[in-house]
PDB file of N, CA and C in Angstrom:
ATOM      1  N   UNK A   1      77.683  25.289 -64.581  1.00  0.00           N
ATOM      2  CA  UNK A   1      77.301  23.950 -64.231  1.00  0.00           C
ATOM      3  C   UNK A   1      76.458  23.976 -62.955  1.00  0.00           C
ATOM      4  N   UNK A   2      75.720  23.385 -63.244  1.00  0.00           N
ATOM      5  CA  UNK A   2      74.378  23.443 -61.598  1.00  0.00           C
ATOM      6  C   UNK A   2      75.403  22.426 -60.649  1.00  0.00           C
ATOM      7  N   UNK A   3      74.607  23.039 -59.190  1.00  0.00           N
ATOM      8  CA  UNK A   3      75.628  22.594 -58.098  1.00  0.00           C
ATOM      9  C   UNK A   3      74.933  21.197 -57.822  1.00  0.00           C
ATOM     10  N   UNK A   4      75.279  20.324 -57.462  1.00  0.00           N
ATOM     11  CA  UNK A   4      74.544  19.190 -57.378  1.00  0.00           C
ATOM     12  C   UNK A   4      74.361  18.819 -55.805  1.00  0.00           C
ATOM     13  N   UNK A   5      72.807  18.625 -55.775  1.00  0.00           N
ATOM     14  CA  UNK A   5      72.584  18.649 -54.146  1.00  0.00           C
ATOM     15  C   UNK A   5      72.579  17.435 -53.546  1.00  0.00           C
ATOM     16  N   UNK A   6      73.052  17.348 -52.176  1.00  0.00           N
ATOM     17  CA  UNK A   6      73.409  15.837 -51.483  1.00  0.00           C
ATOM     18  C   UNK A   6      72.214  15.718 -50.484  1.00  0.00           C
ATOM     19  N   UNK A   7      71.423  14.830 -50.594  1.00  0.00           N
ATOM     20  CA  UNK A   7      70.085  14.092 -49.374  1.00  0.00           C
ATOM     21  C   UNK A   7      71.300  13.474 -48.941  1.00  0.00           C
ATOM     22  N   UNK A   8      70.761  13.966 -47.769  1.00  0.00           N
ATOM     23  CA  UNK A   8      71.087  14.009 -46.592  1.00  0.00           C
ATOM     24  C   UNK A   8      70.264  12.208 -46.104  1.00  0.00           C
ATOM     25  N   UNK A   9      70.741  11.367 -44.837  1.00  0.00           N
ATOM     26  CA  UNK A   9      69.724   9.900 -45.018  1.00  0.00           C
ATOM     27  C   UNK A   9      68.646  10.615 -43.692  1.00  0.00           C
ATOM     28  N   UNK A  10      68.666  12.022 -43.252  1.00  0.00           N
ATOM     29  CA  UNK A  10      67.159  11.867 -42.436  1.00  0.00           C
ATOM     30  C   UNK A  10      66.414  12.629 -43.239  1.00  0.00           C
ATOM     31  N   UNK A  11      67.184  13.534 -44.172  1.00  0.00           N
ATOM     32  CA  UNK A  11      66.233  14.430 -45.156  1.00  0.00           C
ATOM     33  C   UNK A  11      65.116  12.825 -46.234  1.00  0.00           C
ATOM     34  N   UNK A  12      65.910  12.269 -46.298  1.00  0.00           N
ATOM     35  CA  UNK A  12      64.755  10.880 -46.771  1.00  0.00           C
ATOM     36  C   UNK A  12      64.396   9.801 -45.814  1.00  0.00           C
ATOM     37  N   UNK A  13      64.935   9.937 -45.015  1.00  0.00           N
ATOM     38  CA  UNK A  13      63.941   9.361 -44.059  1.00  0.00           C
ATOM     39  C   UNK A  13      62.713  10.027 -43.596  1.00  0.00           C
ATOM     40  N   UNK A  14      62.520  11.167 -43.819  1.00  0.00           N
ATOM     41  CA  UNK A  14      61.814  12.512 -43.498  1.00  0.00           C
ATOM     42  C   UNK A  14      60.543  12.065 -44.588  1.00  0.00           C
ATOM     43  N   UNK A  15      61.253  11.678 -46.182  1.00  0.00           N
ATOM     44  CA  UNK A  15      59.938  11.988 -46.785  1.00  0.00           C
ATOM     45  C   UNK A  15      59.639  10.626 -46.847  1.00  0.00           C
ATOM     46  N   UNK A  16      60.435   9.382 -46.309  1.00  0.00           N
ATOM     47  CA  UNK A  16      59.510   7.985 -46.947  1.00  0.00           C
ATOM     48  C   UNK A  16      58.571   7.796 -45.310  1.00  0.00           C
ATOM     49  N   UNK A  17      59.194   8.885 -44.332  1.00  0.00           N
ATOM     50  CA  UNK A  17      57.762   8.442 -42.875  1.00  0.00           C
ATOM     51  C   UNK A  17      56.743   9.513 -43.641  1.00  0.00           C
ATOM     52  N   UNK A  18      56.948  10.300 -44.505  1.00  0.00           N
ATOM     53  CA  UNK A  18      55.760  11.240 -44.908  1.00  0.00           C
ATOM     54  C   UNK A  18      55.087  10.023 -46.012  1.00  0.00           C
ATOM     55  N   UNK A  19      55.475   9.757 -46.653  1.00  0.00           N
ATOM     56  CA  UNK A  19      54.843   8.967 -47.316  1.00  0.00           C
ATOM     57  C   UNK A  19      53.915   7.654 -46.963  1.00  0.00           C
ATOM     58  N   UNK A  20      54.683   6.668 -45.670  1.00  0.00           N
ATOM     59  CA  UNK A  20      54.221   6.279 -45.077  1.00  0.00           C
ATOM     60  C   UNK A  20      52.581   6.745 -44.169  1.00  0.00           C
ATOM     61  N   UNK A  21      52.956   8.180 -43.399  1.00  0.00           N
ATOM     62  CA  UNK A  21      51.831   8.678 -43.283  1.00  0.00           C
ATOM     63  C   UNK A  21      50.905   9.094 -43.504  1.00  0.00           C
ATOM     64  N   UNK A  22      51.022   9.427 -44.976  1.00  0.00           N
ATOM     65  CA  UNK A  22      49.693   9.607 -45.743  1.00  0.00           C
ATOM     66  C   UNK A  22      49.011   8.704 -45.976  1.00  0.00           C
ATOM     67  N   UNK A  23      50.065   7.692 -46.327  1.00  0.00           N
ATOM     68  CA  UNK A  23      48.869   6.246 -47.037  1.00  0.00           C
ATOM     69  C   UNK A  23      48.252   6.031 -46.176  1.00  0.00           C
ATOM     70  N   UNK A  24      49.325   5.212 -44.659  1.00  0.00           N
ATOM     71  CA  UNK A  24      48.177   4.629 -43.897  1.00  0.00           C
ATOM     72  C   UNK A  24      47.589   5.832 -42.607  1.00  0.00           C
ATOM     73  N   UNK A  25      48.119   6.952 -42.407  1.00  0.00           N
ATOM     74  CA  UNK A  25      47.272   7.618 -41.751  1.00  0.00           C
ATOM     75  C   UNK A  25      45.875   8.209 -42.631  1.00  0.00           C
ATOM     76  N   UNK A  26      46.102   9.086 -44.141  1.00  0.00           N
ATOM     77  CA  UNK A  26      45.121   8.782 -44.680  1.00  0.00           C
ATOM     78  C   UNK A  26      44.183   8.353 -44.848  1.00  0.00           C
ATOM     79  N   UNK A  27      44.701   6.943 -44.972  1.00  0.00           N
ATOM     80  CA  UNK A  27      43.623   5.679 -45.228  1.00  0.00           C
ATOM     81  C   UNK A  27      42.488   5.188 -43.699  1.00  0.00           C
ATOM     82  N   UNK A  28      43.383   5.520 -42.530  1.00  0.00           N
ATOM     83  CA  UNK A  28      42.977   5.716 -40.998  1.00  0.00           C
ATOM     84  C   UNK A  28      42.082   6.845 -40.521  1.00  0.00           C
ATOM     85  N   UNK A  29      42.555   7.626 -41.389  1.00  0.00           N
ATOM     86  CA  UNK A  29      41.230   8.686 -40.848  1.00  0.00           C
ATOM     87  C   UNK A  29      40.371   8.802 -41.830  1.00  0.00           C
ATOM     88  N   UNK A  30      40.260   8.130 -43.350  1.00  0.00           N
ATOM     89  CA  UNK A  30      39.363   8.484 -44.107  1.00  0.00           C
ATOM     90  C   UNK A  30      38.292   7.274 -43.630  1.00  0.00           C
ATOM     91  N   UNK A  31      39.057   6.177 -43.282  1.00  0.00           N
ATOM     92  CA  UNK A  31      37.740   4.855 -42.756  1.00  0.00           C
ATOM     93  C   UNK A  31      37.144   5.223 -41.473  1.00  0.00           C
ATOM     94  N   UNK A  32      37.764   6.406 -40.433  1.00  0.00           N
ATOM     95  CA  UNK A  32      37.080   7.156 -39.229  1.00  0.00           C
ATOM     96  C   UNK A  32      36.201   7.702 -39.601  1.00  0.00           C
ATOM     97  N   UNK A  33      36.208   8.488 -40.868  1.00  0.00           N
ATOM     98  CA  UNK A  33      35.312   9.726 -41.059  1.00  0.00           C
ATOM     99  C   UNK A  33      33.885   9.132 -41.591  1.00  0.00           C
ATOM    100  N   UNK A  34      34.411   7.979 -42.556  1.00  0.00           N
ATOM    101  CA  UNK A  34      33.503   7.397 -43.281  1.00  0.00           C
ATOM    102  C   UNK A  34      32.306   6.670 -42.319  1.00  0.00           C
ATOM    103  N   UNK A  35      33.061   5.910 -41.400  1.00  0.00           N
ATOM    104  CA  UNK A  35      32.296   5.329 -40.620  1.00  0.00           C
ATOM    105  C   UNK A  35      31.600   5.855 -39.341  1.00  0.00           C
ATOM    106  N   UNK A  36      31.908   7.538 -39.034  1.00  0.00           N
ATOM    107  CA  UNK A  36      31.143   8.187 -38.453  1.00  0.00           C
ATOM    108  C   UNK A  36      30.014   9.219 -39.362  1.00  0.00           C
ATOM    109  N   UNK A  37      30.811   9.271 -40.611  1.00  0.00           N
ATOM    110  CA  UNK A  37      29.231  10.188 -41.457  1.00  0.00           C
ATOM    111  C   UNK A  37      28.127   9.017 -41.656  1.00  0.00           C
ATOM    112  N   UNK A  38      28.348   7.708 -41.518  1.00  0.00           N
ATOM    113  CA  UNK A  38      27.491   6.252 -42.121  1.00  0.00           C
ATOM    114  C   UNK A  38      26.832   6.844 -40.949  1.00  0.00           C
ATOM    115  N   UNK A  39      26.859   7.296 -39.814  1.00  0.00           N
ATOM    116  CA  UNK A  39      25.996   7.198 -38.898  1.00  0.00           C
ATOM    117  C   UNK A  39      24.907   8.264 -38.482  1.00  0.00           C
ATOM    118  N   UNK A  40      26.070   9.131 -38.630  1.00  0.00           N
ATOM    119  CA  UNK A  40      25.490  10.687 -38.508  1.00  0.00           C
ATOM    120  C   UNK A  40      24.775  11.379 -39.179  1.00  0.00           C
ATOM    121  N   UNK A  41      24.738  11.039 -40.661  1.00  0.00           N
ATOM    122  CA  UNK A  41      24.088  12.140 -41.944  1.00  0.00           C
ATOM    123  C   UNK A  41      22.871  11.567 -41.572  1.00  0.00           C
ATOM    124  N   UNK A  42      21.770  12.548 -41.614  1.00  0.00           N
ATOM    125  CA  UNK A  42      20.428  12.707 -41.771  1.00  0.00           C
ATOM    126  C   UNK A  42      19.789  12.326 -42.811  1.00  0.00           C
ATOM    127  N   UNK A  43      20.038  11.018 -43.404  1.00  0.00           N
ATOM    128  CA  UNK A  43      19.601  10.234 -44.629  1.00  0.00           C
ATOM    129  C   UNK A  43      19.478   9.081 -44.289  1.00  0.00           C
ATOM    130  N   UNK A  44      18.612   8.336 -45.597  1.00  0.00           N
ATOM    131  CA  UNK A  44      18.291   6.728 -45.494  1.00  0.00           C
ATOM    132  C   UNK A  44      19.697   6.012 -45.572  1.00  0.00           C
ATOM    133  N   UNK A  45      20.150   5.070 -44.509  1.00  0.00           N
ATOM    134  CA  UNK A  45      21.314   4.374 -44.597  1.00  0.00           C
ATOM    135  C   UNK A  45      22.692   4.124 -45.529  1.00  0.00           C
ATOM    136  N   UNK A  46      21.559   3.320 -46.949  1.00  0.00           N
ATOM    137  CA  UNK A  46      22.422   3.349 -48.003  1.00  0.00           C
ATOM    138  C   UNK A  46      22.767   4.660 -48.614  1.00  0.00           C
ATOM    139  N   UNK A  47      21.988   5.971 -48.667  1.00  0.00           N
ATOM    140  CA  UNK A  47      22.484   6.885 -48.823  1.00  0.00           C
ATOM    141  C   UNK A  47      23.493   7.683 -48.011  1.00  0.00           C
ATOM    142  N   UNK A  48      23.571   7.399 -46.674  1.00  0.00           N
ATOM    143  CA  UNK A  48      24.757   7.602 -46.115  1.00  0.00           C
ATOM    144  C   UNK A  48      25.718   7.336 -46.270  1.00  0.00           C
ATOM    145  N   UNK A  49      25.756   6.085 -46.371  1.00  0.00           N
ATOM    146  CA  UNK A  49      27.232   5.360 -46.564  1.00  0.00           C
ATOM    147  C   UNK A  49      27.699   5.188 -47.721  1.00  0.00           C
ATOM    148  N   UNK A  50      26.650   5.617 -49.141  1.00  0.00           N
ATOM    149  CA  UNK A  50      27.084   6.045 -50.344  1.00  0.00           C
ATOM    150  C   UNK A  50      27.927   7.574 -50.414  1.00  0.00           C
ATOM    151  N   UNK A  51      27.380   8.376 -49.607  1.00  0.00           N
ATOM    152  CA  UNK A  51      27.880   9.555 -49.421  1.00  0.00           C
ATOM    153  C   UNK A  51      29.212   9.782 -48.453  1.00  0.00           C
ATOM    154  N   UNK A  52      28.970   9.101 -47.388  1.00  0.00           N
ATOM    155  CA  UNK A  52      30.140   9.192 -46.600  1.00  0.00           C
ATOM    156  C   UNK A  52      31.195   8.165 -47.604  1.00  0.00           C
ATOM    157  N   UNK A  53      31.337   7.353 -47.808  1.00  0.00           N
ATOM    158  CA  UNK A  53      32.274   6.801 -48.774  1.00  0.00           C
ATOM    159  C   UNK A  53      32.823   7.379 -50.026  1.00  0.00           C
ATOM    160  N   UNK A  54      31.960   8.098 -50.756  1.00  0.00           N
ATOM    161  CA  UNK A  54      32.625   9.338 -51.796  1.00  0.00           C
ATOM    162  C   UNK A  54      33.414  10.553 -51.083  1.00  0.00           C
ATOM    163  N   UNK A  55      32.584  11.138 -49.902  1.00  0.00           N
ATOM    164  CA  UNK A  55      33.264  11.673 -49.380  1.00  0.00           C
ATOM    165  C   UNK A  55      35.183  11.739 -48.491  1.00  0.00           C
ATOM    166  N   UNK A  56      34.867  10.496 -48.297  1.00  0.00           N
ATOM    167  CA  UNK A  56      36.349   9.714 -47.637  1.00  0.00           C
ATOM    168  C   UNK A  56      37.150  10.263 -48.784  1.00  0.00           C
ATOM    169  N   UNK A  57      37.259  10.030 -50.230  1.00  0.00           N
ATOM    170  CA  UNK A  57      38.453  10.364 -51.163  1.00  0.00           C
ATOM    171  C   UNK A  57      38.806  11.793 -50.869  1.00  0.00           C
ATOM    172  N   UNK A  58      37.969  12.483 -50.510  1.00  0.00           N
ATOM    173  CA  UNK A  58      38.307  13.967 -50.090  1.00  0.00           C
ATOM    174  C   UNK A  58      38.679  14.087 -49.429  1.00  0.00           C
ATOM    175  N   UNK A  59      38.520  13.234 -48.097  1.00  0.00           N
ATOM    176  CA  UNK A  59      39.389  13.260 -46.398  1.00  0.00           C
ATOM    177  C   UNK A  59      40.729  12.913 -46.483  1.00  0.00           C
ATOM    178  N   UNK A  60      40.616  11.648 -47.526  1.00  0.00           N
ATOM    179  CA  UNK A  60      41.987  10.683 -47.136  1.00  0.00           C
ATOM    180  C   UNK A  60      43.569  12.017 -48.826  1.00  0.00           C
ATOM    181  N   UNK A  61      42.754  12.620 -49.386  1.00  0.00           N
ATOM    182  CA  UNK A  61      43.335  13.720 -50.489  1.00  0.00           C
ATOM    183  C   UNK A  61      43.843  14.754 -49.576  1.00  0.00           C
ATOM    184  N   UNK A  62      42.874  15.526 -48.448  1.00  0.00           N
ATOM    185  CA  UNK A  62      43.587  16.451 -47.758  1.00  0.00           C
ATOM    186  C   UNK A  62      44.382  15.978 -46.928  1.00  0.00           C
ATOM    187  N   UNK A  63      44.088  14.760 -46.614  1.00  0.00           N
ATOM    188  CA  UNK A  63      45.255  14.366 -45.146  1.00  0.00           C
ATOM    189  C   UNK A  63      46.839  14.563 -46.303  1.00  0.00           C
ATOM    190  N   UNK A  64      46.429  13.539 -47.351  1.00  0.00           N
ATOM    191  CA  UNK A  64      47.917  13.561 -48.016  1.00  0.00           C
ATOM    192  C   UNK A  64      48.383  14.923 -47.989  1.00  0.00           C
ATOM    193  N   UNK A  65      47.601  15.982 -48.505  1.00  0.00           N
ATOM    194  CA  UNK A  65      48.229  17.457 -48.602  1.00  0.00           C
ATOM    195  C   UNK A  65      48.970  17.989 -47.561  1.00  0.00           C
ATOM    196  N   UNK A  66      48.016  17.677 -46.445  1.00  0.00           N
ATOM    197  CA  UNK A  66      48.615  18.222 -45.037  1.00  0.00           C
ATOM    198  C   UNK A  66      49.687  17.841 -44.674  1.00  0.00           C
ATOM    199  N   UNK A  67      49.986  15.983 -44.675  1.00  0.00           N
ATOM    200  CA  UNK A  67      51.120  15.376 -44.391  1.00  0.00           C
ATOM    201  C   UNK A  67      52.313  16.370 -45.251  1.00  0.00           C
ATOM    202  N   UNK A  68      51.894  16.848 -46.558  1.00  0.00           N
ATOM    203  CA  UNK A  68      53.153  16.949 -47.257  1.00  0.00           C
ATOM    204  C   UNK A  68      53.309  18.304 -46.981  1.00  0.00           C
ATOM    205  N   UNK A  69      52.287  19.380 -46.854  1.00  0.00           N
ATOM    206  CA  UNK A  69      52.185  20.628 -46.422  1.00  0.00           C
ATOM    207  C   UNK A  69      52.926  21.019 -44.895  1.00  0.00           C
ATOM    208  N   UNK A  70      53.345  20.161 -43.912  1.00  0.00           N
ATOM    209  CA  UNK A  70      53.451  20.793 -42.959  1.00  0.00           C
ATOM    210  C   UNK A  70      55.259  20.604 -42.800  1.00  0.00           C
ATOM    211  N   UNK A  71      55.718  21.781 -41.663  1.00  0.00           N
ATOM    212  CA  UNK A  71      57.053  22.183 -41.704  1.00  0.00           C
ATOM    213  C   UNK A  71      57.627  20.808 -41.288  1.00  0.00           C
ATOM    214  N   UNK A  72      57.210  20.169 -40.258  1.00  0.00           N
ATOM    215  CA  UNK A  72      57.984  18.927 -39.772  1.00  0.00           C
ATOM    216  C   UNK A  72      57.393  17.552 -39.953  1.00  0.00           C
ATOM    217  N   UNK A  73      57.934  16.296 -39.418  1.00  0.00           N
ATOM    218  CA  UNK A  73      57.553  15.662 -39.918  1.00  0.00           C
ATOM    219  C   UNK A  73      56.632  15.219 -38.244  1.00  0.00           C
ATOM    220  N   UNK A  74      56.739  15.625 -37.426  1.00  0.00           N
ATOM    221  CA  UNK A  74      56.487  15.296 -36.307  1.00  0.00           C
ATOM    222  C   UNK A  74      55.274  15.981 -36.140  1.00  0.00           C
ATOM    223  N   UNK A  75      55.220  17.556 -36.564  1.00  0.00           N
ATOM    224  CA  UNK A  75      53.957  17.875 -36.638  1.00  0.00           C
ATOM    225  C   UNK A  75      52.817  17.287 -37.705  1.00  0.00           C
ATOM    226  N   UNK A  76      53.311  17.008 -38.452  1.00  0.00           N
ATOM    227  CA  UNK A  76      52.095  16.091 -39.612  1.00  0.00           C
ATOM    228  C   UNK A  76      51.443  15.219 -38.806  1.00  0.00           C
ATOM    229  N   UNK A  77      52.893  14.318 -37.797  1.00  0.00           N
ATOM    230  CA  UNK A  77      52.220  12.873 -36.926  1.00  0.00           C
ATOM    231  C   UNK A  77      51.578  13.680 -35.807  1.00  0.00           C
ATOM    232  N   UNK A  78      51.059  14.549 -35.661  1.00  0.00           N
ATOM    233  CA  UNK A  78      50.959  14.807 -34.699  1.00  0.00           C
ATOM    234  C   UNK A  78      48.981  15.267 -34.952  1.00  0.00           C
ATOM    235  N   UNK A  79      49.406  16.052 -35.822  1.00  0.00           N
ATOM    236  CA  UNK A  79      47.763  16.684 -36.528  1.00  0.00           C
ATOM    237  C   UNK A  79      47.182  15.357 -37.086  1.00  0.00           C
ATOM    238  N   UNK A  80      47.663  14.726 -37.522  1.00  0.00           N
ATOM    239  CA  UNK A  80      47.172  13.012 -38.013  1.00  0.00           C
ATOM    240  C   UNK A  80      46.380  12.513 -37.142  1.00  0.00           C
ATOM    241  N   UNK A  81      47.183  12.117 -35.840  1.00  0.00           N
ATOM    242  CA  UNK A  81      47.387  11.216 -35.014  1.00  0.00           C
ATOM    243  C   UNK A  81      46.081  12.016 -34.227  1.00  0.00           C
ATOM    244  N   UNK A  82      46.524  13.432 -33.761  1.00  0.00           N
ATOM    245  CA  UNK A  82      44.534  14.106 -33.242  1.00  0.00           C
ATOM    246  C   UNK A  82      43.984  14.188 -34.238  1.00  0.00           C
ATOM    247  N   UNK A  83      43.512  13.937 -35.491  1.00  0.00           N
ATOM    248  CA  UNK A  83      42.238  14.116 -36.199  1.00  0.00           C
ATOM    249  C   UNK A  83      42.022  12.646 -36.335  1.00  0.00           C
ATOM    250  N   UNK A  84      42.908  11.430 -35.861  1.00  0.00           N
ATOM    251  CA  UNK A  84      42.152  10.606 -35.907  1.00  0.00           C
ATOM    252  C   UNK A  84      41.760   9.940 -33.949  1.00  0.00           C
ATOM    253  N   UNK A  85      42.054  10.683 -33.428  1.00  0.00           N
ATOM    254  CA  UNK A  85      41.812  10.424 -32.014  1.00  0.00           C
ATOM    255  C   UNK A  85      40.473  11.207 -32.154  1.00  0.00           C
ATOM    256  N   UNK A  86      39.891  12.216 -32.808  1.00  0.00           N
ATOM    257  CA  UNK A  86      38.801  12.533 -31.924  1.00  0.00           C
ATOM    258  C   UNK A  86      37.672  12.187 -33.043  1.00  0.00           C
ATOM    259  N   UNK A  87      38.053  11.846 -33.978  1.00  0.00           N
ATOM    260  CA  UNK A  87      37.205  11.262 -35.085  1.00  0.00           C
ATOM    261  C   UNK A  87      36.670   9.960 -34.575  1.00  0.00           C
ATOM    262  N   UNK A  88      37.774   9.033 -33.873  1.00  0.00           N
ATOM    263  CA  UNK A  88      37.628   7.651 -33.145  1.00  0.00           C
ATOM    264  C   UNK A  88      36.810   8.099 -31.897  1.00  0.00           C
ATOM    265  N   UNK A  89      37.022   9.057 -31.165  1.00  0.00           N
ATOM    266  CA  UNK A  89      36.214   9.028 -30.134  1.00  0.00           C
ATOM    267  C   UNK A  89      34.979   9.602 -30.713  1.00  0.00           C
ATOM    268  N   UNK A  90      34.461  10.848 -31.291  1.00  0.00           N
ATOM    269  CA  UNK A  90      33.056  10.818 -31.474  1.00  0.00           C
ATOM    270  C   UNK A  90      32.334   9.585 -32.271  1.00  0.00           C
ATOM    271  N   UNK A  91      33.289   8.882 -33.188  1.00  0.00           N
ATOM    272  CA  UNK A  91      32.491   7.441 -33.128  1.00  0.00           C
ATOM    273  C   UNK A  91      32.083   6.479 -32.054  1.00  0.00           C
ATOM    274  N   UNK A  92      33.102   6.722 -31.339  1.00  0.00           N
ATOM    275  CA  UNK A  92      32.716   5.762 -30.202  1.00  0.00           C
ATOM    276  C   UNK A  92      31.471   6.700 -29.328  1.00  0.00           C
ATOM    277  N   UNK A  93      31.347   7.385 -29.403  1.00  0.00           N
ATOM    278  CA  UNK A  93      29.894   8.189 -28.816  1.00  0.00           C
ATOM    279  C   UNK A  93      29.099   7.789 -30.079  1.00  0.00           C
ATOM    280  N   UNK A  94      29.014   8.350 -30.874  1.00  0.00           N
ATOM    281  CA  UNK A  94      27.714   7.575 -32.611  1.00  0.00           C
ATOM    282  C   UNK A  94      27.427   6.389 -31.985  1.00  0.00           C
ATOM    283  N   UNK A  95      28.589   5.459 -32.071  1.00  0.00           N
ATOM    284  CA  UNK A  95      28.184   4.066 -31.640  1.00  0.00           C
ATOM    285  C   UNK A  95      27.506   3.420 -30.370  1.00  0.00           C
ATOM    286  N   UNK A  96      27.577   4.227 -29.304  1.00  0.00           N
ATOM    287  CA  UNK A  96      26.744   3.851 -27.943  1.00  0.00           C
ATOM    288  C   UNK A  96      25.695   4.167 -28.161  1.00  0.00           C
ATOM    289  N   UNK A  97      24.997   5.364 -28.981  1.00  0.00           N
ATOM    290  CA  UNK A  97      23.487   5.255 -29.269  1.00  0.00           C
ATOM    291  C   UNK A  97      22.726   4.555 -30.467  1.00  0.00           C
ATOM    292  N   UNK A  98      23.809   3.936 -31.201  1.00  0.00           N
ATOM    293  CA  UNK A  98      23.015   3.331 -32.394  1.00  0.00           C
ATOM    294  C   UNK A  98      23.025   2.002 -31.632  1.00  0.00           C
ATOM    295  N   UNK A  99      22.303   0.957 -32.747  1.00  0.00           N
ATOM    296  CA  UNK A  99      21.997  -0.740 -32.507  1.00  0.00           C
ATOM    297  C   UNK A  99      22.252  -0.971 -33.531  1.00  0.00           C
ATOM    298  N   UNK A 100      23.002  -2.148 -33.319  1.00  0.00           N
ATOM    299  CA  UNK A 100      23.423  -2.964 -34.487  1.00  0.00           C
ATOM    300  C   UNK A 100      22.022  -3.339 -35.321  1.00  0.00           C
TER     301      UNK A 100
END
């Protein structure tokens, strides 16, 4: 007879903040990335932001991996939390040299 295993309530608290963090950290650094390639790629506008926007499903796919890939749950928030701090800050540099 298989042994039957007991979750533990931080072993699931563990995976619904992982879950939590993918969606909306995900979703937080894929609208960073998006809205710094809109600026940055060396193309006509709408082709940027056609490209940086396809591209985002790929950003906001690895973040999920990573969130679920890493040993803790603190380090996930942690690699999250800097890839979207410096993603936010080189936008905020993109953005002081562009014009609305």
């Amino acid at each position: 007879m298989a042994a039957r295993v007991r979750t533990t309530a931080r072993e699931r608290a563990s995976v619904a903040g992982r879950v939590v963090l993918a969606a909306g950290g995900g979703y937080g650094v894929a609208a960073l990335a998006t809205a710094l390639l809109s600026l940055t790629l060396p193309m006509a506008r709408s082709e940027a932001v056609a490209s940086a926007t396809l591209l985002s499903f790929a950003v906001m796919a690895g973040i999920v991996v990573l969130v679920f890939s890493t040993r803790t749950f603190l380090r996930a928030l942690l690699t999250v939390g800097g890839t979207a701090l410096v993603l936010g800050a080189l936008l905020w540099l993109a953005m002081r040299g562009s014009t609305p």
